[in-house]
C-alpha atoms as a PDB file:
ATOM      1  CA  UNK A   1     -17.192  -1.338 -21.258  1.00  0.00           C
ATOM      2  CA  UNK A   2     -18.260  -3.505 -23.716  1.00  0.00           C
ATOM      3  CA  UNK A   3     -19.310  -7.322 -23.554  1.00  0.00           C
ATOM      4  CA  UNK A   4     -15.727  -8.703 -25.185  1.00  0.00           C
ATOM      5  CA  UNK A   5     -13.507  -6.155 -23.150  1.00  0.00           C
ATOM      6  CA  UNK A   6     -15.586  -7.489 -19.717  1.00  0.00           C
ATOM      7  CA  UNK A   7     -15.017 -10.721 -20.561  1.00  0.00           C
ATOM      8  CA  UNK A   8     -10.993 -10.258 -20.996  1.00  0.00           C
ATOM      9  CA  UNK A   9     -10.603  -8.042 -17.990  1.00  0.00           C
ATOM     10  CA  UNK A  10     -12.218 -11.264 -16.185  1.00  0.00           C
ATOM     11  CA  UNK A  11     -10.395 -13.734 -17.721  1.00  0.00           C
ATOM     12  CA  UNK A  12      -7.027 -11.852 -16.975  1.00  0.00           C
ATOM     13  CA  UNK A  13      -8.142 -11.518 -13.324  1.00  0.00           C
ATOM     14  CA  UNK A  14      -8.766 -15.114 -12.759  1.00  0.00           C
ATOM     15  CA  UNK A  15      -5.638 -15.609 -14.325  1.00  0.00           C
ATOM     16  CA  UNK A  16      -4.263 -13.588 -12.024  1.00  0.00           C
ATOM     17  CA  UNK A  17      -5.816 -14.994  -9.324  1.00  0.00           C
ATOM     18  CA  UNK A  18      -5.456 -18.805 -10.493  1.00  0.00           C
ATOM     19  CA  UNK A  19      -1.329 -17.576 -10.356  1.00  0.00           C
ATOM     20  CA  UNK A  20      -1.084 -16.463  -7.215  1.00  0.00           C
ATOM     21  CA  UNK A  21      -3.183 -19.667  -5.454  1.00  0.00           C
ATOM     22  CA  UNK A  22      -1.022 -22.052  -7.544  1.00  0.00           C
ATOM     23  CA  UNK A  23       2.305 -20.079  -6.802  1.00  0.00           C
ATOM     24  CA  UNK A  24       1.239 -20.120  -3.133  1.00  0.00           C
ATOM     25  CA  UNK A  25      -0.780 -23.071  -2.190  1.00  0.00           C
ATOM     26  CA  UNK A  26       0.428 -26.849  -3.745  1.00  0.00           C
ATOM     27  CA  UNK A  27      -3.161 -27.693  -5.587  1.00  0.00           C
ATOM     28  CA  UNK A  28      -3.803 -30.534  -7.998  1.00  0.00           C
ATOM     29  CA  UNK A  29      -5.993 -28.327 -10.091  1.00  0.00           C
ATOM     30  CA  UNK A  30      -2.925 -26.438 -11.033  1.00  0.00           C
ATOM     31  CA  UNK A  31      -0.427 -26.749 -13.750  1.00  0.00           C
ATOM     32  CA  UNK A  32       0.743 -23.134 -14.233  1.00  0.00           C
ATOM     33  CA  UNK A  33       4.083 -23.163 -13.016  1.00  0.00           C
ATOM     34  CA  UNK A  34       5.125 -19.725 -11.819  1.00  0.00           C
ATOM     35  CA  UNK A  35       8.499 -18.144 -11.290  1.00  0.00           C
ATOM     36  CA  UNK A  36       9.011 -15.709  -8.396  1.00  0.00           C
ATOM     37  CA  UNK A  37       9.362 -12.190  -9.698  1.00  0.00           C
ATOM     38  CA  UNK A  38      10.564  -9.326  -7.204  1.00  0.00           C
ATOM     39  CA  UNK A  39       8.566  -6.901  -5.956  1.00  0.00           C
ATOM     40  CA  UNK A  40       9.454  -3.098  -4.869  1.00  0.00           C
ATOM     41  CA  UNK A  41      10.646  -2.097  -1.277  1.00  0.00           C
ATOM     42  CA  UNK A  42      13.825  -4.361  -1.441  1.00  0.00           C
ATOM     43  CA  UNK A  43      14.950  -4.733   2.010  1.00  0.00           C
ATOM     44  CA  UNK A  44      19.173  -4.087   0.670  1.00  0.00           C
ATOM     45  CA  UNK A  45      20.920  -4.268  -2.362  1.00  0.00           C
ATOM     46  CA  UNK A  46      21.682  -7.905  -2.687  1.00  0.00           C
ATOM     47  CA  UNK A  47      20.660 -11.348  -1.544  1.00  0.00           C
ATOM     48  CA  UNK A  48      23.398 -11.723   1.142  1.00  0.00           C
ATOM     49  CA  UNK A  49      21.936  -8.795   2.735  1.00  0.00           C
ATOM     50  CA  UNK A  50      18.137  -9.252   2.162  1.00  0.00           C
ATOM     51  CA  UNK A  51      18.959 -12.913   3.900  1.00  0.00           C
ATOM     52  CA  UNK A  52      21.007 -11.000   6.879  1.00  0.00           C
ATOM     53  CA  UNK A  53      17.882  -8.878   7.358  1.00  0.00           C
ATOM     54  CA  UNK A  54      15.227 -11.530   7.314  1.00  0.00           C
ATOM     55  CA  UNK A  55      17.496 -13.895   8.973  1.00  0.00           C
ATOM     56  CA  UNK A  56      16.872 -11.600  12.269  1.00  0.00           C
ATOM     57  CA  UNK A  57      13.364 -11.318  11.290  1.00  0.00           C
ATOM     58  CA  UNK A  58      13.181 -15.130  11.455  1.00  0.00           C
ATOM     59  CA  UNK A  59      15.001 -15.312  14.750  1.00  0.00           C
ATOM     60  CA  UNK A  60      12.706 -12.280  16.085  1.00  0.00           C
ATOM     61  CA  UNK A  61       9.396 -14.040  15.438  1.00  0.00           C
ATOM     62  CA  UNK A  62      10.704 -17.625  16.896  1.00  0.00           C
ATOM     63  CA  UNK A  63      12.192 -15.965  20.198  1.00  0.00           C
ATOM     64  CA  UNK A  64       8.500 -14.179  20.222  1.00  0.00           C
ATOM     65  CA  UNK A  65       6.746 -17.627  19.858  1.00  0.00           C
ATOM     66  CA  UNK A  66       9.850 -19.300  22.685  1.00  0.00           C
ATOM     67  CA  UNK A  67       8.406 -16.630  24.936  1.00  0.00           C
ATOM     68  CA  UNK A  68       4.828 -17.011  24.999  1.00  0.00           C
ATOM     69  CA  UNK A  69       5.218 -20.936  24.624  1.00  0.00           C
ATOM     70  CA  UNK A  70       8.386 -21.639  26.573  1.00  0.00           C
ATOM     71  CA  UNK A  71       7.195 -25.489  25.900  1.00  0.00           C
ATOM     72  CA  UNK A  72       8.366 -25.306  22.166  1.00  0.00           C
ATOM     73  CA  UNK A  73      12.019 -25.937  21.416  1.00  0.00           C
ATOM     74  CA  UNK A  74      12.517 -24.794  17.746  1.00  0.00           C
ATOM     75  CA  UNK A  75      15.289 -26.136  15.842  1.00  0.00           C
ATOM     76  CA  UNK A  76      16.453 -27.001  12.454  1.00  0.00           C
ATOM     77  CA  UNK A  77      14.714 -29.300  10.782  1.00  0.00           C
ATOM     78  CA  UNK A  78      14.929 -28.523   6.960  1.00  0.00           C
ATOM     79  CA  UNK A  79      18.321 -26.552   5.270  1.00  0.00           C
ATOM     80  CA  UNK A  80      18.205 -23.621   3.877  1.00  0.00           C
ATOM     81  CA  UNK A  81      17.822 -23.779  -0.405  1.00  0.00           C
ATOM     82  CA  UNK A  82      18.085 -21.520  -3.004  1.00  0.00           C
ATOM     83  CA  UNK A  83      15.984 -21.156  -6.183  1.00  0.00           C
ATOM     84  CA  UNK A  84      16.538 -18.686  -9.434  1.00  0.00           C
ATOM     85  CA  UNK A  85      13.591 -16.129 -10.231  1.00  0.00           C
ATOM     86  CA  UNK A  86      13.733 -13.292 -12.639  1.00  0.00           C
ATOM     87  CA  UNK A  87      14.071  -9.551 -11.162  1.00  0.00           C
ATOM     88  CA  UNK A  88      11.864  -7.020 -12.490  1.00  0.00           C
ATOM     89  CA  UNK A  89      14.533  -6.014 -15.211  1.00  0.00           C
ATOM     90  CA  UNK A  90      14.553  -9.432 -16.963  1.00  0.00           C
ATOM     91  CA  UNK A  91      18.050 -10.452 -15.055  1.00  0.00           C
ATOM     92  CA  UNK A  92      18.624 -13.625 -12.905  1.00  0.00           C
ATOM     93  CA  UNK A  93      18.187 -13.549  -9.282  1.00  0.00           C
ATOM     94  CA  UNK A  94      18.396 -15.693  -6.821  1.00  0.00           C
ATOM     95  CA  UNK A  95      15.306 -16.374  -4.010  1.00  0.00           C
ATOM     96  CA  UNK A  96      16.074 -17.991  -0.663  1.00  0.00           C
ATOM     97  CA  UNK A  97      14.467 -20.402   1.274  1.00  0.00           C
ATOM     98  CA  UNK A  98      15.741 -19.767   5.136  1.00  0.00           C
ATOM     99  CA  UNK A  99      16.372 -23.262   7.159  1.00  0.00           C
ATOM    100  CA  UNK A 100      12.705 -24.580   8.695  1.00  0.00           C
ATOM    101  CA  UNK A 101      12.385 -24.037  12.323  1.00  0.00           C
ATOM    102  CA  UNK A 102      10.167 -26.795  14.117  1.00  0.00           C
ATOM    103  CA  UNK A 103       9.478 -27.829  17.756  1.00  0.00           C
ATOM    104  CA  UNK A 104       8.869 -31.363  18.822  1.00  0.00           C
ATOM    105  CA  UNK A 105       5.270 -30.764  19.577  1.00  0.00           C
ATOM    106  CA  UNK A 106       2.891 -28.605  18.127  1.00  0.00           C
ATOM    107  CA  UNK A 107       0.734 -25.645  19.555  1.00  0.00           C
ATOM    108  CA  UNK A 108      -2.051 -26.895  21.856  1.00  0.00           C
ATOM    109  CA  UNK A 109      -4.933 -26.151  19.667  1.00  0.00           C
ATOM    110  CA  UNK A 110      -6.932 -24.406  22.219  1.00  0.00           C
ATOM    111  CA  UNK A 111      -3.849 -21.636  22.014  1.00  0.00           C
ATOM    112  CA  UNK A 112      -3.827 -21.135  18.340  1.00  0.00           C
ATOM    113  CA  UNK A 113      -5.289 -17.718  17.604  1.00  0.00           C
ATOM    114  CA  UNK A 114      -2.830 -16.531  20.386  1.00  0.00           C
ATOM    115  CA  UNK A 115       0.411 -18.213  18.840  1.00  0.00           C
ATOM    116  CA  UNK A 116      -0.874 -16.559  15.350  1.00  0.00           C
ATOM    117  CA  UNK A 117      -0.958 -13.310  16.820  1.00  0.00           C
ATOM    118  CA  UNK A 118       2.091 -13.383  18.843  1.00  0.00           C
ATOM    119  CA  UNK A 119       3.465 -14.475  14.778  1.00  0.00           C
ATOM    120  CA  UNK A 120       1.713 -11.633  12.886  1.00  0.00           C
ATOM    121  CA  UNK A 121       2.292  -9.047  15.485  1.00  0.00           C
ATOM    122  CA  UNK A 122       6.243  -9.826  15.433  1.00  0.00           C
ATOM    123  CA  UNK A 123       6.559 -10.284  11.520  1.00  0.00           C
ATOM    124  CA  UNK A 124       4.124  -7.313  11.041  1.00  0.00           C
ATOM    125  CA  UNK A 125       7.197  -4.921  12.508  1.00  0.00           C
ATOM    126  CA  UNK A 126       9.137  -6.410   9.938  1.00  0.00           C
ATOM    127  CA  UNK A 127       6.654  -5.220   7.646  1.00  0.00           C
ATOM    128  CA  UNK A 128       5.001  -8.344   6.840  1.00  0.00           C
ATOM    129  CA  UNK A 129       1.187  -8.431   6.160  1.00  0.00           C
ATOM    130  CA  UNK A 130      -1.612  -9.871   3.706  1.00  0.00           C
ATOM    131  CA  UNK A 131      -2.236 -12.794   5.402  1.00  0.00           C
ATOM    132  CA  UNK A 132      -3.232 -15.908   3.870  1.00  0.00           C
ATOM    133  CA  UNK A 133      -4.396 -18.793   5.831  1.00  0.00           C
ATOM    134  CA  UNK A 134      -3.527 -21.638   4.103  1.00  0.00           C
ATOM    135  CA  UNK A 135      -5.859 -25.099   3.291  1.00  0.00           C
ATOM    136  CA  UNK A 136      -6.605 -27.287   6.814  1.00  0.00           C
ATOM    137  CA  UNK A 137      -5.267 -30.067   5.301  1.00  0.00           C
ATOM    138  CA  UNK A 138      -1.872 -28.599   6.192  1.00  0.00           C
ATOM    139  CA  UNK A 139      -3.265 -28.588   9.846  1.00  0.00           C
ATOM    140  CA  UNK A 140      -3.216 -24.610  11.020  1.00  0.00           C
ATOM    141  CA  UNK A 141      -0.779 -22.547   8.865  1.00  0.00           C
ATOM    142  CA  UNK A 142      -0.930 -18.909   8.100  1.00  0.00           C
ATOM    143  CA  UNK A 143       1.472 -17.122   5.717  1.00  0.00           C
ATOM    144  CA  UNK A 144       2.224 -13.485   5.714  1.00  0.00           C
ATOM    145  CA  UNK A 145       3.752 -11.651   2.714  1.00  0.00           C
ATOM    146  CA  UNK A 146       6.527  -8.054   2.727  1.00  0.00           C
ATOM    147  CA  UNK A 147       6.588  -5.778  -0.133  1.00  0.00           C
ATOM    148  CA  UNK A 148       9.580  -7.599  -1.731  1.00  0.00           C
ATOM    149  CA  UNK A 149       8.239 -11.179  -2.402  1.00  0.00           C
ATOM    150  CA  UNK A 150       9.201 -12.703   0.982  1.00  0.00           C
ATOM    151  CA  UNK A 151       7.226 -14.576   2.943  1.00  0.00           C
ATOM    152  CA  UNK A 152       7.021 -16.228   6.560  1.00  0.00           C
ATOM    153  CA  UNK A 153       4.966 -19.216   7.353  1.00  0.00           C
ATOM    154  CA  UNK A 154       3.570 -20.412  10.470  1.00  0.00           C
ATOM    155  CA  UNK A 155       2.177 -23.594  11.201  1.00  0.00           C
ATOM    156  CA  UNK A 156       0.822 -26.152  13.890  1.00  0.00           C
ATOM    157  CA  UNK A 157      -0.116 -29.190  12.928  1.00  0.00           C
ATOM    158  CA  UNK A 158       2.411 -32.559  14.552  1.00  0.00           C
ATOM    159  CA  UNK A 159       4.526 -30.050  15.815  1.00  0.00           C
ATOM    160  CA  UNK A 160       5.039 -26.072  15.434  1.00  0.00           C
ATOM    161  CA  UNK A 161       7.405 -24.904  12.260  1.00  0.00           C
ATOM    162  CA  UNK A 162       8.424 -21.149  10.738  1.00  0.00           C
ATOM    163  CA  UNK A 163       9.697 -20.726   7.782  1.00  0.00           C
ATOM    164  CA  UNK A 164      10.844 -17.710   5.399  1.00  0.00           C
ATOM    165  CA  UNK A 165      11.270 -17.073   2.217  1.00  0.00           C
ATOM    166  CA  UNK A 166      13.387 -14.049   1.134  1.00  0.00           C
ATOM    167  CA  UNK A 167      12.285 -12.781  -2.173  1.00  0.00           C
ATOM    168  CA  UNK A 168      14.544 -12.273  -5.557  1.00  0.00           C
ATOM    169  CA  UNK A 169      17.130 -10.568  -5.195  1.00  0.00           C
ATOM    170  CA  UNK A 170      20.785 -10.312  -6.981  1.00  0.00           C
ATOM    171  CA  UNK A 171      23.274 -12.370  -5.630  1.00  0.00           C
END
């Protein structure tokens, strides 16, 4: 390979690196703004039923977490939103954020690695993997990724939250 080829192939895969960190993690160094594309392995056809699928994939993990720490009471604490993205075929698509579950305290730090595997072992059977562990300055959070652009978030930092993201889908 020669010297200029090298040198694109690396600047295309810190490019493609420098996307997904500022699509995934809020930085300051970033000012690429990034629209979520789908991926393959769509969970159904549309978004209503992608959302009715990871809706019980949601309510799976936080009856998983309920059970090991019957101390956390999660609730609603954000609504649910939707955002446009672009499907693979150039058409408009809609992505959905599911409504952020929290508790009123957070996971005693001394139980952390259990509540994150208690999390990745019930979103895993979902299908969700990669796992990302986000900065410390958003206190313990870990995010785990399907094949379809969703994603499911657990952290523990003032008190315990989950939230998903189902990926683009049509409406």
């Amino acid at each position: 390979m020669t010297a200029r080829r090298l040198g694109d192939a690396a600047r295309t895969a810190l490019a493609c690196v420098a996307t997904v960190v500022c699509a995934t993690i809020p930085t300051t160094g970033c000012t690429t703004v990034v629209a979520p594309t789908a991926r393959p392995a769509p969970v159904a056809a549309t978004s209503t039923g992608a959302v009715e699928f990871y809706t019980a994939v949601h309510r799976d993990v936080l009856t998983a977490l309920s059970a090991e720490f019957p101390e956390l009471a999660f609730e609603p604490r954000y609504a649910s939103t939707t955002a446009g993205c672009t499907l693979p075929d150039g058409t408009a698509g809609v992505t959905v954020h599911l409504p952020i579950q929290g508790s009123d305290a957070p996971v005693p730090v001394a139980e952390l690695d259990r509540a994150a595997a208690v999390f990745e072992r019930t979103a895993a059977r979902a299908g969700f993997r990669d796992r990302q562990v986000l900065p410390p300055d958003t206190g313990f959070t870990i995010r785990l990724f399907a094949a379809d652009g969703s994603y499911i978030t657990f952290g523990s930092y003032i008190a315990a939250t989950v939230g998903l993201t189902v990926g683009c889908y049509r409406e």
